[in-house]
PDB file of N, CA and C in Angstrom:
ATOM      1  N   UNK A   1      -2.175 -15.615   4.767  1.00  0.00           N
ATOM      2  CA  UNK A   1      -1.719 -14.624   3.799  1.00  0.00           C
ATOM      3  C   UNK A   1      -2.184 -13.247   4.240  1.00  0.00           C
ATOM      4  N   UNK A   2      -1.162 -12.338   4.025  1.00  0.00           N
ATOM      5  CA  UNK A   2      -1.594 -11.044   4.197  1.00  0.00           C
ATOM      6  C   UNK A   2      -2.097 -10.484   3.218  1.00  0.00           C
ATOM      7  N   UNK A   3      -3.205  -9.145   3.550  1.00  0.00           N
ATOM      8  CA  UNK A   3      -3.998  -8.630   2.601  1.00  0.00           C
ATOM      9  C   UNK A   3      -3.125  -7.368   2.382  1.00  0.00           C
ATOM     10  N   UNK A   4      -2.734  -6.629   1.344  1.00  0.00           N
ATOM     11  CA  UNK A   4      -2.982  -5.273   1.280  1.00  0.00           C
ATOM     12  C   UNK A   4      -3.629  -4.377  -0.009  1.00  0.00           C
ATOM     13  N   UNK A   5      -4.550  -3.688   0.815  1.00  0.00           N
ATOM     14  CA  UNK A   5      -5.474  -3.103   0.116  1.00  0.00           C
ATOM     15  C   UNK A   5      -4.880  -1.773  -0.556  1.00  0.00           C
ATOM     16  N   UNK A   6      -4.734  -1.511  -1.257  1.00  0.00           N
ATOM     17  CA  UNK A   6      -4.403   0.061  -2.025  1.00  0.00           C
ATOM     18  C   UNK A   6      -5.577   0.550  -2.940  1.00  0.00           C
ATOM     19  N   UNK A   7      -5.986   1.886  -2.445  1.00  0.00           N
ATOM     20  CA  UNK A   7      -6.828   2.840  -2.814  1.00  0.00           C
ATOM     21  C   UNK A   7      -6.709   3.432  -4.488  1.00  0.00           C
ATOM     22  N   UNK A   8      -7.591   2.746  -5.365  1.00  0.00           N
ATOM     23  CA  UNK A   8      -7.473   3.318  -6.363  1.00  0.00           C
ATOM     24  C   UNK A   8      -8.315   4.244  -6.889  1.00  0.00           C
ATOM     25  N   UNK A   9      -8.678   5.503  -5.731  1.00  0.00           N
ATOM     26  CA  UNK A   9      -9.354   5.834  -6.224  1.00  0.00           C
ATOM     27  C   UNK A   9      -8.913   7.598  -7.299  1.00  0.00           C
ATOM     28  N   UNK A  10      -9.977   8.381  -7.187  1.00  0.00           N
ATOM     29  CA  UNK A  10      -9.335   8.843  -8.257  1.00  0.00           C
ATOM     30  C   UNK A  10      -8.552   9.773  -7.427  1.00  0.00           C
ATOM     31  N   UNK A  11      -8.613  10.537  -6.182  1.00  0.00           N
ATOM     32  CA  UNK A  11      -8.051  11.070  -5.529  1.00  0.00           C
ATOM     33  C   UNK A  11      -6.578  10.143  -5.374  1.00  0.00           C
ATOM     34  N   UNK A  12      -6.249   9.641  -4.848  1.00  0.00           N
ATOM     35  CA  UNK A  12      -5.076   8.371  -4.552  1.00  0.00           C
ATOM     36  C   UNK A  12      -4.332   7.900  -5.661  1.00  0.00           C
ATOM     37  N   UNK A  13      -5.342   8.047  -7.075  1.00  0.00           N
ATOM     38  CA  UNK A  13      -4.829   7.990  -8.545  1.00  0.00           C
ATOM     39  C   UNK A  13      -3.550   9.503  -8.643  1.00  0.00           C
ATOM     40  N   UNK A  14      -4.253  10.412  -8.283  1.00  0.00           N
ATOM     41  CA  UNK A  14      -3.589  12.012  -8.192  1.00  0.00           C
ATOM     42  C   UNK A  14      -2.259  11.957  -7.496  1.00  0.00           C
ATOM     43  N   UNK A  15      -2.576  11.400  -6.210  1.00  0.00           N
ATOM     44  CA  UNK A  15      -1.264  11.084  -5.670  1.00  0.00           C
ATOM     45  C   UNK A  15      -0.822  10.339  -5.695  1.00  0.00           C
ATOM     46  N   UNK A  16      -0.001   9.486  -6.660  1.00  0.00           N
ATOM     47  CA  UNK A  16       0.796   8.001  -7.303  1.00  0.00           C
ATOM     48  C   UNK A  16       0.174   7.180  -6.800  1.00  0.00           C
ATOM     49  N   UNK A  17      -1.115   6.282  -6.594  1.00  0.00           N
ATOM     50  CA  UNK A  17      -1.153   4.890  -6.538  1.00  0.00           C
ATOM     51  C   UNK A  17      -0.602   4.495  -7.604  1.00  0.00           C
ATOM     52  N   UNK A  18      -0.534   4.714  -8.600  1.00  0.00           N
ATOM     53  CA  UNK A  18      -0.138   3.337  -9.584  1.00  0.00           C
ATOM     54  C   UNK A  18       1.334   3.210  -9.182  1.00  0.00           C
ATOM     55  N   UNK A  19       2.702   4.131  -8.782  1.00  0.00           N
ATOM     56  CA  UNK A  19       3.172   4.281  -8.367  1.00  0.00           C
ATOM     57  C   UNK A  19       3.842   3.251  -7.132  1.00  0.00           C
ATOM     58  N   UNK A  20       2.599   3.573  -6.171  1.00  0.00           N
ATOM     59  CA  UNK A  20       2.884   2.983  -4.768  1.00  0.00           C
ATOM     60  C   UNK A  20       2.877   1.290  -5.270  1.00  0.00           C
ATOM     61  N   UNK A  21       1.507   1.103  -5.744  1.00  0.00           N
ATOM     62  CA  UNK A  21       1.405  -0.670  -6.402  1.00  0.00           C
ATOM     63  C   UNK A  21       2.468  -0.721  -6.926  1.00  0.00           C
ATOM     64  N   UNK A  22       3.265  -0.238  -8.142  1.00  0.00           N
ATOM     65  CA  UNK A  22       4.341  -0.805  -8.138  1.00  0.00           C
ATOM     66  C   UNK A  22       5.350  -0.954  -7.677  1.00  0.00           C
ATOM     67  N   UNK A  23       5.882   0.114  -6.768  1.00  0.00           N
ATOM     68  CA  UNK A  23       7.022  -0.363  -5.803  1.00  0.00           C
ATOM     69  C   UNK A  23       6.766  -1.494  -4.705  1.00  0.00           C
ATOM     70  N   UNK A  24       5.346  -1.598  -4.202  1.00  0.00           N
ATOM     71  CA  UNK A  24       5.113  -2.574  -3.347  1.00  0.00           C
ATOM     72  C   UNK A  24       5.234  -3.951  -4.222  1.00  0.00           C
ATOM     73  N   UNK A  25       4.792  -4.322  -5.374  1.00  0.00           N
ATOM     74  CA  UNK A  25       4.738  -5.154  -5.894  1.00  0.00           C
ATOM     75  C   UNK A  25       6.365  -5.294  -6.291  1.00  0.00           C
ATOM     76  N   UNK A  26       7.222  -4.576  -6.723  1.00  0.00           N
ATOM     77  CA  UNK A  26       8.651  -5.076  -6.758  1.00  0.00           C
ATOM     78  C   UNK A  26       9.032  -5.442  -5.284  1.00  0.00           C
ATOM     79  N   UNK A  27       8.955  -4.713  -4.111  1.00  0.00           N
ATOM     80  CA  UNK A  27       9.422  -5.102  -3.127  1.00  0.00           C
ATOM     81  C   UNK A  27       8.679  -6.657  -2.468  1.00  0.00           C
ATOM     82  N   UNK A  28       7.552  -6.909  -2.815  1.00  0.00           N
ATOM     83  CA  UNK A  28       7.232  -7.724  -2.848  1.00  0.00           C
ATOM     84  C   UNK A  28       7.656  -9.064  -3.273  1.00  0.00           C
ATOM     85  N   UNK A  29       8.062  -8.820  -4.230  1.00  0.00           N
ATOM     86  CA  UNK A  29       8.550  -9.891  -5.554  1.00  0.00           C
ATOM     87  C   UNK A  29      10.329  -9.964  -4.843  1.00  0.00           C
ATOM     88  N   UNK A  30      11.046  -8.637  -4.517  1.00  0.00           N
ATOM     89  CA  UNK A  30      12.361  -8.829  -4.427  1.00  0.00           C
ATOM     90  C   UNK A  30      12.573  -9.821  -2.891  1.00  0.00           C
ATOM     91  N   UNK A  31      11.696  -9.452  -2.406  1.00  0.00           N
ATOM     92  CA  UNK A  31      11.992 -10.100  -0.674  1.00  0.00           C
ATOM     93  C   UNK A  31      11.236 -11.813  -1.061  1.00  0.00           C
ATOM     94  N   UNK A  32      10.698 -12.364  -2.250  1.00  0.00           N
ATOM     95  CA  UNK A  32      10.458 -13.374  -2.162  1.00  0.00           C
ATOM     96  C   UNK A  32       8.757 -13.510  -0.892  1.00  0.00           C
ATOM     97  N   UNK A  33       8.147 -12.617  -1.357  1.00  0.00           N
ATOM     98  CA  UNK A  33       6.616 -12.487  -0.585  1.00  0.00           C
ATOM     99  C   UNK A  33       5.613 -12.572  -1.382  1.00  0.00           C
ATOM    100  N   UNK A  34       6.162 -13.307  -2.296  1.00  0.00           N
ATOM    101  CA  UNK A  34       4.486 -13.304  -3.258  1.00  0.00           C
ATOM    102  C   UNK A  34       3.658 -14.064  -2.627  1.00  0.00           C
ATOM    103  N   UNK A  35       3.683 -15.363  -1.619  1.00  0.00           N
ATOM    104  CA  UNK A  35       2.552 -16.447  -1.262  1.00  0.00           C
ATOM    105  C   UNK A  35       2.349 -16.237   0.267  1.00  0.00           C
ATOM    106  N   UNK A  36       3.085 -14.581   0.411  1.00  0.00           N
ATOM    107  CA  UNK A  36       2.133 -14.294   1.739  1.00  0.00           C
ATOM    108  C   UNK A  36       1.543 -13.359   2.017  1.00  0.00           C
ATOM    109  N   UNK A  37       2.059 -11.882   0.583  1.00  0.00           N
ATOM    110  CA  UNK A  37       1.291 -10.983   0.944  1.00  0.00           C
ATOM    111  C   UNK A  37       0.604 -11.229  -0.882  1.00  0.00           C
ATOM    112  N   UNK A  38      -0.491 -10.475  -0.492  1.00  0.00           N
ATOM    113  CA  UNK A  38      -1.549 -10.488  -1.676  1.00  0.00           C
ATOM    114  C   UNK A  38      -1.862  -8.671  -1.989  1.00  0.00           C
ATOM    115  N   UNK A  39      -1.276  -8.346  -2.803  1.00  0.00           N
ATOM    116  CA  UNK A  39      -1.802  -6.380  -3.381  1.00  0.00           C
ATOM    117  C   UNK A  39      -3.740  -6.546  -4.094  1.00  0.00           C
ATOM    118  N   UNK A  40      -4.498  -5.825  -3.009  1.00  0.00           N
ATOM    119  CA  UNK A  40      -5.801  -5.833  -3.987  1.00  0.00           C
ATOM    120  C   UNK A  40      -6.168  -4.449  -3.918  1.00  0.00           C
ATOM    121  N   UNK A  41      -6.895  -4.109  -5.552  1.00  0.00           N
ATOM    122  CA  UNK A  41      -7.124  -2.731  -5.136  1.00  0.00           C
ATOM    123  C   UNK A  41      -8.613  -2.339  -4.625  1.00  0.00           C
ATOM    124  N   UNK A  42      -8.802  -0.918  -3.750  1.00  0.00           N
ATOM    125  CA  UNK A  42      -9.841  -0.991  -3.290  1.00  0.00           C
ATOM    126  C   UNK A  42     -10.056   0.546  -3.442  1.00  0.00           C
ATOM    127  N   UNK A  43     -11.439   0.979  -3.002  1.00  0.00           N
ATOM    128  CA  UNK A  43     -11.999   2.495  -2.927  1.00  0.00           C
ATOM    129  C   UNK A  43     -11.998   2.953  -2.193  1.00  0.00           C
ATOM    130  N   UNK A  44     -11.992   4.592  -2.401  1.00  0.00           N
ATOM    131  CA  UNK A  44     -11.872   5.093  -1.349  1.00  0.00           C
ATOM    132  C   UNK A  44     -12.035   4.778   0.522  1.00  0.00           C
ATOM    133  N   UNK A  45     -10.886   4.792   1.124  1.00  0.00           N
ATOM    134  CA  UNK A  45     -11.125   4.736   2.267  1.00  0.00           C
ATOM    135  C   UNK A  45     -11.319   5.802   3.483  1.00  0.00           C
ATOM    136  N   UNK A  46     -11.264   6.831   2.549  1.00  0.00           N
ATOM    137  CA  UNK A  46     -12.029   8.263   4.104  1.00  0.00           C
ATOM    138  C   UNK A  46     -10.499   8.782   4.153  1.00  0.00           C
ATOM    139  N   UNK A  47      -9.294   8.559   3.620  1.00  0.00           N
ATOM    140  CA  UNK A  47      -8.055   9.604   3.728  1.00  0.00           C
ATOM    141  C   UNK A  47      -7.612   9.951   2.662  1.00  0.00           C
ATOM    142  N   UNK A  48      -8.134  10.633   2.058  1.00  0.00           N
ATOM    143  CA  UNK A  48      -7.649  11.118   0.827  1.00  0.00           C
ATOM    144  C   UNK A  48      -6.827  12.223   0.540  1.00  0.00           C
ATOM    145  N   UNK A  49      -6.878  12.970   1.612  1.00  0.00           N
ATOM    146  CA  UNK A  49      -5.959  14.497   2.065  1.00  0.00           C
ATOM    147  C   UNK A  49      -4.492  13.628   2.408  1.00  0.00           C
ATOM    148  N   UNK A  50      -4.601  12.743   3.115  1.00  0.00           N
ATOM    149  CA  UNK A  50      -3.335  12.513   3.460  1.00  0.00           C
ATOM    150  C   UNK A  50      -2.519  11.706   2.370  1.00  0.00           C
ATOM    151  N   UNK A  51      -2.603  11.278   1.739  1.00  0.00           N
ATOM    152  CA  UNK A  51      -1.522  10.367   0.541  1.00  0.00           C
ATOM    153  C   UNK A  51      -2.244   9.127   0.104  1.00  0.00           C
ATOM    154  N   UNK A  52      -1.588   8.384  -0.553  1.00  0.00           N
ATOM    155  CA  UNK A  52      -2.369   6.900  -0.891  1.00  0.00           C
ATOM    156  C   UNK A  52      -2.270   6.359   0.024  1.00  0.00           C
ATOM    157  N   UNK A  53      -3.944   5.871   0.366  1.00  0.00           N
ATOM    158  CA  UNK A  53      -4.548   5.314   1.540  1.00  0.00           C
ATOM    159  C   UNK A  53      -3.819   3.404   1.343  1.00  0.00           C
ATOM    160  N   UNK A  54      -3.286   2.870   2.129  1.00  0.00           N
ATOM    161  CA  UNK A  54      -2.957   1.951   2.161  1.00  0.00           C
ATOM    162  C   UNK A  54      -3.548   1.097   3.191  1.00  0.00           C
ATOM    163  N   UNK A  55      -3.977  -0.265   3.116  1.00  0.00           N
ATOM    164  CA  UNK A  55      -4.738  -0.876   4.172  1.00  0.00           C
ATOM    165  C   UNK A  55      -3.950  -2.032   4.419  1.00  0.00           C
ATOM    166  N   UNK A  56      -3.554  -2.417   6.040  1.00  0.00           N
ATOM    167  CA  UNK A  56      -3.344  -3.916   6.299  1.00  0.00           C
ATOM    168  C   UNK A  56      -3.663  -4.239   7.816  1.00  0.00           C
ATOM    169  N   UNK A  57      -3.835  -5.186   7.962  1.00  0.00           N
ATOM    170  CA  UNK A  57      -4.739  -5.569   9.197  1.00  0.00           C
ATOM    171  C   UNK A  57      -5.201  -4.795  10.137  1.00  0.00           C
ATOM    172  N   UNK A  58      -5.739  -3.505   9.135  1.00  0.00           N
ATOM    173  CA  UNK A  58      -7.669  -3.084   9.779  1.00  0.00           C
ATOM    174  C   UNK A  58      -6.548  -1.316  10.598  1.00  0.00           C
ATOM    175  N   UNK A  59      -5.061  -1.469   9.759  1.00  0.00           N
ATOM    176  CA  UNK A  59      -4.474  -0.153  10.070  1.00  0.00           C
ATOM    177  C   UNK A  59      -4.419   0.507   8.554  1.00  0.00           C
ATOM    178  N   UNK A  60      -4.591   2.152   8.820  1.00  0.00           N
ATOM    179  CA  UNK A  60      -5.025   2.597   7.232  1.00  0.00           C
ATOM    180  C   UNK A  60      -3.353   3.540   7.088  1.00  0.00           C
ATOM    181  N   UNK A  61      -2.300   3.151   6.434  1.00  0.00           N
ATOM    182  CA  UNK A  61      -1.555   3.936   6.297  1.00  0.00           C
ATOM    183  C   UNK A  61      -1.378   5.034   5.192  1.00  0.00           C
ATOM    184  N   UNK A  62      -0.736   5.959   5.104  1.00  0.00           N
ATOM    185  CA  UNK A  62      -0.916   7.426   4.451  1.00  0.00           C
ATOM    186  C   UNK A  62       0.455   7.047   3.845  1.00  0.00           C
ATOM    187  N   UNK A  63       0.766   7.128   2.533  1.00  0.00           N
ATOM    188  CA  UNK A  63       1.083   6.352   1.882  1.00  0.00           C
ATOM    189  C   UNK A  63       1.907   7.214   0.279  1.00  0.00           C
ATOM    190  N   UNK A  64       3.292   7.165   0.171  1.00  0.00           N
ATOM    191  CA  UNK A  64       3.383   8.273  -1.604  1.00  0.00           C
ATOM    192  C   UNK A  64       4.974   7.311  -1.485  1.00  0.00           C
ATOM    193  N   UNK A  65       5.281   7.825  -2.574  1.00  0.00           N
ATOM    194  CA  UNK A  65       6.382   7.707  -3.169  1.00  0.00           C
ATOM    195  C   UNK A  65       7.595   7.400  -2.278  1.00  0.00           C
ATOM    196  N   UNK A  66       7.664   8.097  -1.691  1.00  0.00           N
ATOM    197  CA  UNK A  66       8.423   8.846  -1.186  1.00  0.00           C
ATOM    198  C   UNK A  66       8.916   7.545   0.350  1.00  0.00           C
ATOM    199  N   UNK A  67       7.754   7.740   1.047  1.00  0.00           N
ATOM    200  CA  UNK A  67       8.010   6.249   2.404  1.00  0.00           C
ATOM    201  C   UNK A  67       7.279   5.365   1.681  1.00  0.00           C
ATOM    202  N   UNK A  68       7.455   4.618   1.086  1.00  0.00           N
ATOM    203  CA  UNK A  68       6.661   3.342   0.626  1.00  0.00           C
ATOM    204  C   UNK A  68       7.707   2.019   1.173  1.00  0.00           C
ATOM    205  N   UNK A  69       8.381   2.387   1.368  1.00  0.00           N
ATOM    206  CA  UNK A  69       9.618   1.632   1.587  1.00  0.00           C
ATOM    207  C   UNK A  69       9.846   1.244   3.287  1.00  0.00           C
ATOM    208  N   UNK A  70       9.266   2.434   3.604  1.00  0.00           N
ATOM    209  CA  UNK A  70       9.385   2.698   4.802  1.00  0.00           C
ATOM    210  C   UNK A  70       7.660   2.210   5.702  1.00  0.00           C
ATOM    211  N   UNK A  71       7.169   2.259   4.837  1.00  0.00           N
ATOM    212  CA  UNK A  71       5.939   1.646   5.529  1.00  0.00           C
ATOM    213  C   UNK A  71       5.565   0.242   5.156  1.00  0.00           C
ATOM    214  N   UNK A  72       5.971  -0.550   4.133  1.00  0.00           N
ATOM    215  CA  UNK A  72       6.121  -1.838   3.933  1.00  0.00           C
ATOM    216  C   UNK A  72       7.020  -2.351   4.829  1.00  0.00           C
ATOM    217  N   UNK A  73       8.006  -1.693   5.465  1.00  0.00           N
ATOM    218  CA  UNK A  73       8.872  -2.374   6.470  1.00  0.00           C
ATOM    219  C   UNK A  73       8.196  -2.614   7.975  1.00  0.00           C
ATOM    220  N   UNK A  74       7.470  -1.049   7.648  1.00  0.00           N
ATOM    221  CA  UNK A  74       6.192  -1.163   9.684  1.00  0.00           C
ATOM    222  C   UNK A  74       5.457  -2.398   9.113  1.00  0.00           C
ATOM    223  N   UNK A  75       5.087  -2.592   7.998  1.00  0.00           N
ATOM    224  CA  UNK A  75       3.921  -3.607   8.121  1.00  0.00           C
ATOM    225  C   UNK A  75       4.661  -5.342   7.799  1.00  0.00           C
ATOM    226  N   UNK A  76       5.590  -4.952   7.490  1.00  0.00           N
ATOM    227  CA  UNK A  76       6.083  -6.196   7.817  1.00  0.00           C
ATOM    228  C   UNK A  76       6.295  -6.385   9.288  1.00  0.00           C
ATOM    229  N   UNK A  77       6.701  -5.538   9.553  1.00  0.00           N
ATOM    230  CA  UNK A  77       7.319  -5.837  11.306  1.00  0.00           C
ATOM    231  C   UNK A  77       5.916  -6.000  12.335  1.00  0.00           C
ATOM    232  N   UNK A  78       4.763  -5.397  11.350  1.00  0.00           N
ATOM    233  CA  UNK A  78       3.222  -5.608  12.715  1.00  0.00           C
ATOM    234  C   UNK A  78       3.398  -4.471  12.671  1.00  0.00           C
ATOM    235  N   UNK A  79       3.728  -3.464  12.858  1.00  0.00           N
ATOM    236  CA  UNK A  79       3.424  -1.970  13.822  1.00  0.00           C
ATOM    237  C   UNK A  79       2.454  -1.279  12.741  1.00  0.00           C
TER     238      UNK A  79
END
């Protein structure tokens, strides 16, 4: 199972995490990935200037509204 970590912190709160969790969690749910990826939330990870800090295998992506769509697809694909 894959992990992904999303930053709830209060900085990452400012810039839509609750937001990002939920589009990941619909896209999640729509592609039929609930029993391989797992959403947990976590603290600050050291990028807070750049967007909601997003974590999956040990890569930290920069993360809003806006590409969420677009970076659930790199991390599906590995990159």
């Amino acid at each position: 199972m894959k992990t992904m970590s999303i930053c709830i912190g209060s900085a990452c709160q400012v810039k839509g995490s609750y937001h990002v969790v939920k589009a990941l969690n619909e896209m999640i749910t729509a592609q039929g990935l609930k029993d391989e990826i797992e959403l947990v939330g976590s603290f600050c990870m050291g990028k807070c200037n750049e967007g909601v800090a997003v974590k999956c295998d040990d890569v930290i992506y920069s993360v809003s509204v806006d590409n969420v769509e677009e970076i659930f697809e790199k991390i599906l694909r590995g990159n």
